[in-house]
PDB file of N, CA and C in Angstrom:
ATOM      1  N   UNK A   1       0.860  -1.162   0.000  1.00  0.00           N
ATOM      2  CA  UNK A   1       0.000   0.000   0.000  1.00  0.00           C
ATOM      3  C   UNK A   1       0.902   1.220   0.000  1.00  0.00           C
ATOM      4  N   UNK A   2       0.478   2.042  -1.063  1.00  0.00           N
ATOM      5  CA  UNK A   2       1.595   3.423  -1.112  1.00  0.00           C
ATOM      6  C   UNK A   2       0.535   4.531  -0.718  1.00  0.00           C
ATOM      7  N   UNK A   3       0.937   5.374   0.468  1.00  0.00           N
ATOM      8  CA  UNK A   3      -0.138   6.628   0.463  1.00  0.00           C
ATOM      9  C   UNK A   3       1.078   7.914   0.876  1.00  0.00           C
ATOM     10  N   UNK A   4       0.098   8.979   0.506  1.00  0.00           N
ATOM     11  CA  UNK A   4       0.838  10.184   0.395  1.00  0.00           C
ATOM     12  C   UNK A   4       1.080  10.411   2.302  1.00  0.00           C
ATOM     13  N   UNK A   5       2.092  10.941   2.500  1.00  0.00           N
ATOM     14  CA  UNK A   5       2.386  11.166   3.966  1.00  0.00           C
ATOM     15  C   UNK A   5       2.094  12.098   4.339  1.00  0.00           C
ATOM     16  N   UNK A   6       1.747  11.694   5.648  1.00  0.00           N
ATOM     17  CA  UNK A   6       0.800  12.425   6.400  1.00  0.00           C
ATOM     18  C   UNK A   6       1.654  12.559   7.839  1.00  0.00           C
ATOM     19  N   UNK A   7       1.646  11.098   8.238  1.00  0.00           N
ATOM     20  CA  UNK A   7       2.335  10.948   9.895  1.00  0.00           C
ATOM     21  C   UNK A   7       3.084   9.665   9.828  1.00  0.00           C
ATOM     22  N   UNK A   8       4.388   9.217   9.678  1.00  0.00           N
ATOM     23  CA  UNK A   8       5.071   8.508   9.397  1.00  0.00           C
ATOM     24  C   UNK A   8       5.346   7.394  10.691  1.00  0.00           C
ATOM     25  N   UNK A   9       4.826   7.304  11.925  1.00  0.00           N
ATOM     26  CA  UNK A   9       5.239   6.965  12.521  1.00  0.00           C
ATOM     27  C   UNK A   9       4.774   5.251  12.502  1.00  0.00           C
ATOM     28  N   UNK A  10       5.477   4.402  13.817  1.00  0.00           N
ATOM     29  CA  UNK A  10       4.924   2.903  13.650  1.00  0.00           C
ATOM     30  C   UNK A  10       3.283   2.683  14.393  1.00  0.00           C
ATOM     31  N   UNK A  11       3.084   3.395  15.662  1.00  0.00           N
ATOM     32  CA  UNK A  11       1.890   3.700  16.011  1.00  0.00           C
ATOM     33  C   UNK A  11       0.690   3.808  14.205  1.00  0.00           C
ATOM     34  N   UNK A  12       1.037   5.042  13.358  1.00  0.00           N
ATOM     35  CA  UNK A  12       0.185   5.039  12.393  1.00  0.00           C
ATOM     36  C   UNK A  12       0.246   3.670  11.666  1.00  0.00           C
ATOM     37  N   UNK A  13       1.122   3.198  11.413  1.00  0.00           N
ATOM     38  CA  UNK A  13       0.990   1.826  10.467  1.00  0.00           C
ATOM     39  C   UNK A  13       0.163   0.851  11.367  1.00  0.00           C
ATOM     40  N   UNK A  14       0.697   0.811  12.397  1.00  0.00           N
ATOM     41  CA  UNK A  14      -0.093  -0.328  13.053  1.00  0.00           C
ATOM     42  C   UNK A  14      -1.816  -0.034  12.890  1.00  0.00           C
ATOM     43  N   UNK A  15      -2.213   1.434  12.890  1.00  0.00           N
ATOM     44  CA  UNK A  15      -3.666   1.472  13.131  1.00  0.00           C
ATOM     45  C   UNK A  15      -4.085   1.196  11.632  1.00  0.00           C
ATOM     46  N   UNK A  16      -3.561   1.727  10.801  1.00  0.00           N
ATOM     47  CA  UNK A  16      -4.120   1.188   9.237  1.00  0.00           C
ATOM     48  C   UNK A  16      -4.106  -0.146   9.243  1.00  0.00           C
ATOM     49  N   UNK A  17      -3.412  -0.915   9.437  1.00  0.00           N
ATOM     50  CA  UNK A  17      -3.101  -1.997   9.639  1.00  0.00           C
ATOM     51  C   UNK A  17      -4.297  -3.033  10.071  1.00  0.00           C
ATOM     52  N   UNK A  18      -4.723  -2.080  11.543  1.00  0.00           N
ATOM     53  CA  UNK A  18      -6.060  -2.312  12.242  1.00  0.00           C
ATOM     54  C   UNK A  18      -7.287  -2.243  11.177  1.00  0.00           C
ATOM     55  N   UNK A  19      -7.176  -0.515  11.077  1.00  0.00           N
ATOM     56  CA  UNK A  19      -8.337  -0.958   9.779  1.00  0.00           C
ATOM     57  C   UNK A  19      -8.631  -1.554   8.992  1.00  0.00           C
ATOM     58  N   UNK A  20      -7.690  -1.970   8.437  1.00  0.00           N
ATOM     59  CA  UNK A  20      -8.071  -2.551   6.920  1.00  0.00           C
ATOM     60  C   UNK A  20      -8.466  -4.252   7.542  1.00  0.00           C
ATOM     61  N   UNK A  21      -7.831  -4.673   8.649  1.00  0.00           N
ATOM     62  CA  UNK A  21      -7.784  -5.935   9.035  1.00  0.00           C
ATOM     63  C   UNK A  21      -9.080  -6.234   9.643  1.00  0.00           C
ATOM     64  N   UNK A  22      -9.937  -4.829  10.187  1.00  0.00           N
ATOM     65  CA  UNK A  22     -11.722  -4.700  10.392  1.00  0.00           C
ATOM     66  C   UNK A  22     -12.562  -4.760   9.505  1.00  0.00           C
ATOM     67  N   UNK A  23     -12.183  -3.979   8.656  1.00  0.00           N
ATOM     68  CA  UNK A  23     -12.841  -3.466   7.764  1.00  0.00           C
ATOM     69  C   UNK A  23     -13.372  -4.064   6.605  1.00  0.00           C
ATOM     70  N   UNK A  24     -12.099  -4.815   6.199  1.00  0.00           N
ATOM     71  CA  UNK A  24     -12.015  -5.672   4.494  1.00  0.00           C
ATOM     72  C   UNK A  24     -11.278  -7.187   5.070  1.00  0.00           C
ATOM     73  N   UNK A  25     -10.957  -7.216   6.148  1.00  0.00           N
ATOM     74  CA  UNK A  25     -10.698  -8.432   6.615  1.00  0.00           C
ATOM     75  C   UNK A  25      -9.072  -8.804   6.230  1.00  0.00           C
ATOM     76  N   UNK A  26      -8.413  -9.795   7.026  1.00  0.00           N
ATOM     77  CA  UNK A  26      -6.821  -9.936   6.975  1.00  0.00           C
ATOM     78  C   UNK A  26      -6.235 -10.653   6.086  1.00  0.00           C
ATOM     79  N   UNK A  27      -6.867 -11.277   4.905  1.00  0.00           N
ATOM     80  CA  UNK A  27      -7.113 -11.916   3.576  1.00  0.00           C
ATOM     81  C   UNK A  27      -6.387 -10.456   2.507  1.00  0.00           C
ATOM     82  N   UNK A  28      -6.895  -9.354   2.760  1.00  0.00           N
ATOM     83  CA  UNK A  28      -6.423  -8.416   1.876  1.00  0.00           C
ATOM     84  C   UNK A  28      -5.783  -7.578   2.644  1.00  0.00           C
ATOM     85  N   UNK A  29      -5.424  -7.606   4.128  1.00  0.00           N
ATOM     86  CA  UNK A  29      -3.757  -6.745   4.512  1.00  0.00           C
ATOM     87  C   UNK A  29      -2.543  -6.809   3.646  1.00  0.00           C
ATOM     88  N   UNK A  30      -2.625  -5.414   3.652  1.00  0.00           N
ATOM     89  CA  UNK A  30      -1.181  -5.371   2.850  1.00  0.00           C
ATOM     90  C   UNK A  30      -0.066  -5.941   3.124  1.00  0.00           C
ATOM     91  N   UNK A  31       1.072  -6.172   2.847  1.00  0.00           N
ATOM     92  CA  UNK A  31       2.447  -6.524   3.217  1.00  0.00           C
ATOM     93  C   UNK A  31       2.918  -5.788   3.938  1.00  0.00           C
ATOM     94  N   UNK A  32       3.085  -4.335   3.479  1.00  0.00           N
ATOM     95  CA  UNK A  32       3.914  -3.193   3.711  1.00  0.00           C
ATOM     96  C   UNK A  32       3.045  -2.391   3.844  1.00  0.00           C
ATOM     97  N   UNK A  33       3.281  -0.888   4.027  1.00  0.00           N
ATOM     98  CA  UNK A  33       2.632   0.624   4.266  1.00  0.00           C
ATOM     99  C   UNK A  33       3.895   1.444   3.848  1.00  0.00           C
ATOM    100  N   UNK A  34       3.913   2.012   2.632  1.00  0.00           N
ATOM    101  CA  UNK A  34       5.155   3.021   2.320  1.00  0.00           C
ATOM    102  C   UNK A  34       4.307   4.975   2.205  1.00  0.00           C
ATOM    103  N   UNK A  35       5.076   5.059   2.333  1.00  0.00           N
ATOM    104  CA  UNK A  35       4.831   6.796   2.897  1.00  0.00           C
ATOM    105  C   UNK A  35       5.463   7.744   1.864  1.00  0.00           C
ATOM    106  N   UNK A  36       4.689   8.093   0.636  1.00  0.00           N
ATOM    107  CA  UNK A  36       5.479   9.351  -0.382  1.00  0.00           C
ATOM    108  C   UNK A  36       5.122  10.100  -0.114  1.00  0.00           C
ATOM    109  N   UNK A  37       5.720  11.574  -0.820  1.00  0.00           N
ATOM    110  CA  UNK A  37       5.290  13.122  -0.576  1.00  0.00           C
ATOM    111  C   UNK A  37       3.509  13.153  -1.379  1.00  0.00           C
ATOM    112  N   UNK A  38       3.771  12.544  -3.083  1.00  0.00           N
ATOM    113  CA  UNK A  38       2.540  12.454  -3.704  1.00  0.00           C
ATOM    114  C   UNK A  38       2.365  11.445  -3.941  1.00  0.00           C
ATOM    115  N   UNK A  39       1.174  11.190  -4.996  1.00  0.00           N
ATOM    116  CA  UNK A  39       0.637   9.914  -5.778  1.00  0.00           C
ATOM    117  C   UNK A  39       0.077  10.470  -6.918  1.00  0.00           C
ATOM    118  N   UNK A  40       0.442   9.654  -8.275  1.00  0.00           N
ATOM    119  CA  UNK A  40       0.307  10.020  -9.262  1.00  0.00           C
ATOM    120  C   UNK A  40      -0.731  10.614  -9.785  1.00  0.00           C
ATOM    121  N   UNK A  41      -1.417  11.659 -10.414  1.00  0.00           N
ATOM    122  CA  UNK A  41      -2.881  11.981 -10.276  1.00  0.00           C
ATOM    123  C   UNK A  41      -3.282  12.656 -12.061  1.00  0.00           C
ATOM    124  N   UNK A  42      -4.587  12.223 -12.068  1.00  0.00           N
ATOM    125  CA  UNK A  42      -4.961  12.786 -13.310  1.00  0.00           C
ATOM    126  C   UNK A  42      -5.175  14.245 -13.522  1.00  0.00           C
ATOM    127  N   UNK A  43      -5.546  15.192 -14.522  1.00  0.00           N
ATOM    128  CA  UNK A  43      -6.025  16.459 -14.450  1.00  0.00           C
ATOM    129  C   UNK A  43      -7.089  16.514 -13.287  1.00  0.00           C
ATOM    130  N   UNK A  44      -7.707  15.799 -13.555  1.00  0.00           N
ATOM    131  CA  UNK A  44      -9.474  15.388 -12.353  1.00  0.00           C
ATOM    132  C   UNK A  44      -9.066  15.093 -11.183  1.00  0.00           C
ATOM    133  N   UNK A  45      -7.258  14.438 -10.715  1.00  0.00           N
ATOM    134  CA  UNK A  45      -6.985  14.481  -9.425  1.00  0.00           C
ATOM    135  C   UNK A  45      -7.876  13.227  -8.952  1.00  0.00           C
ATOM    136  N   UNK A  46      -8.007  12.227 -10.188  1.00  0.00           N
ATOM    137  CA  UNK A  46      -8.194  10.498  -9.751  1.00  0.00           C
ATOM    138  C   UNK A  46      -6.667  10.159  -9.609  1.00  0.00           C
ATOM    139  N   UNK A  47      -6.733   9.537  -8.344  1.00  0.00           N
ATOM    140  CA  UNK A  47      -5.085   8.799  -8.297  1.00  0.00           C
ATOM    141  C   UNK A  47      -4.963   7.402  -9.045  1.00  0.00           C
ATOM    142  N   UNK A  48      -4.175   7.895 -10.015  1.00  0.00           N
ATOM    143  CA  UNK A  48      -3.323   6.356 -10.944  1.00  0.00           C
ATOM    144  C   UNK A  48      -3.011   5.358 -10.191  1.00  0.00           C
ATOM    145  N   UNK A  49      -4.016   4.390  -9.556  1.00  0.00           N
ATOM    146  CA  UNK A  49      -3.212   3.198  -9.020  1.00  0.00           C
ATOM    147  C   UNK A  49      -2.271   2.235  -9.441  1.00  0.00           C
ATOM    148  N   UNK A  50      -2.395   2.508 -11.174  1.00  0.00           N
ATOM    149  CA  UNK A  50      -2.856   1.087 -11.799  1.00  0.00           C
ATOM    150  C   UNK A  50      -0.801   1.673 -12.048  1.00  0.00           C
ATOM    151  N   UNK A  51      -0.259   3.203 -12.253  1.00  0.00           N
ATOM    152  CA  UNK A  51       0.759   3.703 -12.348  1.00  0.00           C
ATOM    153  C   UNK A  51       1.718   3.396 -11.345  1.00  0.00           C
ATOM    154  N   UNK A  52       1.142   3.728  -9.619  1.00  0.00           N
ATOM    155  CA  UNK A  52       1.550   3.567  -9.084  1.00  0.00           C
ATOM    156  C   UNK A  52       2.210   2.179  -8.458  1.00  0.00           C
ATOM    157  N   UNK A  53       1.383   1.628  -8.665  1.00  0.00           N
ATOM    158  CA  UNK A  53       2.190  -0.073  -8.383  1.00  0.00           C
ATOM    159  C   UNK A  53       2.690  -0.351  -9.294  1.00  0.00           C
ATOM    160  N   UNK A  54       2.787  -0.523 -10.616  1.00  0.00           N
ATOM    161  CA  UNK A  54       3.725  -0.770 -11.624  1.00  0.00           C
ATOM    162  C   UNK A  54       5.068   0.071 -11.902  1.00  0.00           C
ATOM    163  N   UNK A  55       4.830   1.129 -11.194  1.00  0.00           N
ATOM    164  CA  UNK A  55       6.392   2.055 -10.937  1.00  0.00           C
ATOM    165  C   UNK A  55       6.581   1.200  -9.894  1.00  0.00           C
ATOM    166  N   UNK A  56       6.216   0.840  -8.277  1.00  0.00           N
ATOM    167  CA  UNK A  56       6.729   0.789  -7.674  1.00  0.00           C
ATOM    168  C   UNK A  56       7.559  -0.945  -7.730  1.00  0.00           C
ATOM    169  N   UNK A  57       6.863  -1.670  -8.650  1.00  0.00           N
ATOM    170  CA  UNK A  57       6.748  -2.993  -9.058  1.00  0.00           C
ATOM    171  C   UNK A  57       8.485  -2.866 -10.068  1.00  0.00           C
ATOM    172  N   UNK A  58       8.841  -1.777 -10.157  1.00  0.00           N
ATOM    173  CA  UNK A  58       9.598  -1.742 -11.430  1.00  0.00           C
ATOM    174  C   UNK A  58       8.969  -2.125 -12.630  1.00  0.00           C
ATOM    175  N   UNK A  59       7.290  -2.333 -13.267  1.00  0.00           N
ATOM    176  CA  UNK A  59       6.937  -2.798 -14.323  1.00  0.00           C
ATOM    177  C   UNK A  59       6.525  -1.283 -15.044  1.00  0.00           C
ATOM    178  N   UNK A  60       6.350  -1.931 -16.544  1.00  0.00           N
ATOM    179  CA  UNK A  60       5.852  -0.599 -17.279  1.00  0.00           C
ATOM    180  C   UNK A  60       4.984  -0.444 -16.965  1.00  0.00           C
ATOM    181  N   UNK A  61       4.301   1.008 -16.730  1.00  0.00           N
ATOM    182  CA  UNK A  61       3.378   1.692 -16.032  1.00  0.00           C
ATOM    183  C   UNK A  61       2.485   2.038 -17.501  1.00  0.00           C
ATOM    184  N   UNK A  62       2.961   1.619 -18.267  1.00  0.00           N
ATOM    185  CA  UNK A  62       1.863   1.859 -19.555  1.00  0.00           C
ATOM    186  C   UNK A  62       1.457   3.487 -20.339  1.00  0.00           C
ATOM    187  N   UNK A  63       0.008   3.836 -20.294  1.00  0.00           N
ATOM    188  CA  UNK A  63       0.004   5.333 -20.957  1.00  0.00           C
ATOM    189  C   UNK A  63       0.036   5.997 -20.072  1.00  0.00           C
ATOM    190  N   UNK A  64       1.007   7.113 -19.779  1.00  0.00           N
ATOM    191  CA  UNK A  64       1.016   7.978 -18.897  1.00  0.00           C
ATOM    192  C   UNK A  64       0.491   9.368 -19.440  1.00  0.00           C
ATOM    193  N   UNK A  65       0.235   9.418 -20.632  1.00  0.00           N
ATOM    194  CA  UNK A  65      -0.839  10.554 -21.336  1.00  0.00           C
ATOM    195  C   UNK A  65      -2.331  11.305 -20.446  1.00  0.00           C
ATOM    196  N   UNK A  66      -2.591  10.541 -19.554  1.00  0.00           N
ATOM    197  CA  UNK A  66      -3.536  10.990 -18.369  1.00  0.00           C
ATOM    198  C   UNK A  66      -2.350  11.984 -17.462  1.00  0.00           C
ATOM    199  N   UNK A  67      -1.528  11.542 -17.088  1.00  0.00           N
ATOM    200  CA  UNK A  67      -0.944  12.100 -15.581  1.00  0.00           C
ATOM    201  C   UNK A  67      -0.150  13.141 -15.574  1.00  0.00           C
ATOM    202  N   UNK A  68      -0.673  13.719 -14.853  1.00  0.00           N
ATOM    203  CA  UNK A  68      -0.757  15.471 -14.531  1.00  0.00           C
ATOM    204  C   UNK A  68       0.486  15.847 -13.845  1.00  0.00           C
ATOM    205  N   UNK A  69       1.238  14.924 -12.681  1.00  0.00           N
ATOM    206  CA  UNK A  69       1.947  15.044 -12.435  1.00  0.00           C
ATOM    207  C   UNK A  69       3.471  14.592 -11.842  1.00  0.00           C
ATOM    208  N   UNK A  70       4.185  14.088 -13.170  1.00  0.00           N
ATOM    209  CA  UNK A  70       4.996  13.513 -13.158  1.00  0.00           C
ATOM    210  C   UNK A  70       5.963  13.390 -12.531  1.00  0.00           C
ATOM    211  N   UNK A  71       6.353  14.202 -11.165  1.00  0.00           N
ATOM    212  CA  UNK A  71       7.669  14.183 -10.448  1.00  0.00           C
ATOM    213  C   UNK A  71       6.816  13.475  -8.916  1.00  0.00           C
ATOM    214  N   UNK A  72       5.757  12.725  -9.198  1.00  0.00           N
ATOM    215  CA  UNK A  72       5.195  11.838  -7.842  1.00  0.00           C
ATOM    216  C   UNK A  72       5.903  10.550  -8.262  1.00  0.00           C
ATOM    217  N   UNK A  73       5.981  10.072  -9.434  1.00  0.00           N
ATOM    218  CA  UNK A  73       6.814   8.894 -10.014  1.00  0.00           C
ATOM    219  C   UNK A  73       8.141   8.946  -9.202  1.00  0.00           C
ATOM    220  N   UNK A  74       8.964   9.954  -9.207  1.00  0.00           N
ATOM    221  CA  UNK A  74      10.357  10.253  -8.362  1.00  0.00           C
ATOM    222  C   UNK A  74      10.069   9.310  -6.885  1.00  0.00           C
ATOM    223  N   UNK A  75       8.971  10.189  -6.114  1.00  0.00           N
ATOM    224  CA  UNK A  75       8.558   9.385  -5.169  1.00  0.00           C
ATOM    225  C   UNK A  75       8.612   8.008  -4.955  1.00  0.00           C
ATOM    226  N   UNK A  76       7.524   7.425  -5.896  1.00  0.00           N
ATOM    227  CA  UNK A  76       7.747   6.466  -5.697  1.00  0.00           C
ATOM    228  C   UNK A  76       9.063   5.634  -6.100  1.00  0.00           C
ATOM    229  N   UNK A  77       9.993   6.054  -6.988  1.00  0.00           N
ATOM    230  CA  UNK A  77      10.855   5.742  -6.882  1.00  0.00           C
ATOM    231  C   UNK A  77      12.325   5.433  -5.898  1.00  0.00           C
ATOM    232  N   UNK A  78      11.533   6.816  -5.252  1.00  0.00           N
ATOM    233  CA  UNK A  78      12.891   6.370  -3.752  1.00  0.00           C
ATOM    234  C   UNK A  78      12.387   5.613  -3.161  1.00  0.00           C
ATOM    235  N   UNK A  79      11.468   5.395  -2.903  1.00  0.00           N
ATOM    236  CA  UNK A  79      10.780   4.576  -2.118  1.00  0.00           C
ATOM    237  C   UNK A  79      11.041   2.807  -2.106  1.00  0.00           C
ATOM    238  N   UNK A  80      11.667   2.790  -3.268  1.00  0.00           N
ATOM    239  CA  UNK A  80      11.277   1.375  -3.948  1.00  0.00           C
ATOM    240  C   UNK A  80      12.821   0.367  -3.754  1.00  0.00           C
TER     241      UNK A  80
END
Protein backbone atom coordinates (compact mmCIF):
# COMPACT_ATOMS: atom_id res chain seq x y z
CA UNK A 1 0.00 0.00 0.00
CA UNK A 2 1.59 3.42 -1.11
CA UNK A 3 -0.14 6.63 0.46
CA UNK A 4 0.84 10.18 0.39
CA UNK A 5 2.39 11.17 3.97
CA UNK A 6 0.80 12.42 6.40
CA UNK A 7 2.34 10.95 9.90
CA UNK A 8 5.07 8.51 9.40
CA UNK A 9 5.24 6.96 12.52
CA UNK A 10 4.92 2.90 13.65
CA UNK A 11 1.89 3.70 16.01
CA UNK A 12 0.19 5.04 12.39
CA UNK A 13 0.99 1.83 10.47
CA UNK A 14 -0.09 -0.33 13.05
CA UNK A 15 -3.67 1.47 13.13
CA UNK A 16 -4.12 1.19 9.24
CA UNK A 17 -3.10 -2.00 9.64
CA UNK A 18 -6.06 -2.31 12.24
CA UNK A 19 -8.34 -0.96 9.78
CA UNK A 20 -8.07 -2.55 6.92
CA UNK A 21 -7.78 -5.93 9.04
CA UNK A 22 -11.72 -4.70 10.39
CA UNK A 23 -12.84 -3.47 7.76
CA UNK A 24 -12.02 -5.67 4.49
CA UNK A 25 -10.70 -8.43 6.61
CA UNK A 26 -6.82 -9.94 6.98
CA UNK A 27 -7.11 -11.92 3.58
CA UNK A 28 -6.42 -8.42 1.88
CA UNK A 29 -3.76 -6.75 4.51
CA UNK A 30 -1.18 -5.37 2.85
CA UNK A 31 2.45 -6.52 3.22
CA UNK A 32 3.91 -3.19 3.71
CA UNK A 33 2.63 0.62 4.27
CA UNK A 34 5.16 3.02 2.32
CA UNK A 35 4.83 6.80 2.90
CA UNK A 36 5.48 9.35 -0.38
CA UNK A 37 5.29 13.12 -0.58
CA UNK A 38 2.54 12.45 -3.70
CA UNK A 39 0.64 9.91 -5.78
CA UNK A 40 0.31 10.02 -9.26
CA UNK A 41 -2.88 11.98 -10.28
CA UNK A 42 -4.96 12.79 -13.31
CA UNK A 43 -6.03 16.46 -14.45
CA UNK A 44 -9.47 15.39 -12.35
CA UNK A 45 -6.98 14.48 -9.42
CA UNK A 46 -8.19 10.50 -9.75
CA UNK A 47 -5.08 8.80 -8.30
CA UNK A 48 -3.32 6.36 -10.94
CA UNK A 49 -3.21 3.20 -9.02
CA UNK A 50 -2.86 1.09 -11.80
CA UNK A 51 0.76 3.70 -12.35
CA UNK A 52 1.55 3.57 -9.08
CA UNK A 53 2.19 -0.07 -8.38
CA UNK A 54 3.72 -0.77 -11.62
CA UNK A 55 6.39 2.06 -10.94
CA UNK A 56 6.73 0.79 -7.67
CA UNK A 57 6.75 -2.99 -9.06
CA UNK A 58 9.60 -1.74 -11.43
CA UNK A 59 6.94 -2.80 -14.32
CA UNK A 60 5.85 -0.60 -17.28
CA UNK A 61 3.38 1.69 -16.03
CA UNK A 62 1.86 1.86 -19.56
CA UNK A 63 0.00 5.33 -20.96
CA UNK A 64 1.02 7.98 -18.90
CA UNK A 65 -0.84 10.55 -21.34
CA UNK A 66 -3.54 10.99 -18.37
CA UNK A 67 -0.94 12.10 -15.58
CA UNK A 68 -0.76 15.47 -14.53
CA UNK A 69 1.95 15.04 -12.44
CA UNK A 70 5.00 13.51 -13.16
CA UNK A 71 7.67 14.18 -10.45
CA UNK A 72 5.20 11.84 -7.84
CA UNK A 73 6.81 8.89 -10.01
CA UNK A 74 10.36 10.25 -8.36
CA UNK A 75 8.56 9.38 -5.17
CA UNK A 76 7.75 6.47 -5.70
CA UNK A 77 10.85 5.74 -6.88
CA UNK A 78 12.89 6.37 -3.75
CA UNK A 79 10.78 4.58 -2.12
CA UNK A 80 11.28 1.38 -3.95
Amino acid sequence: MILAAVDETEDTRAALFAIVDRMMGKSLRPKAIFYVDDLPKTRNLKVMRRVARARFLGLDPGDLTALDNHTALLAIDARR
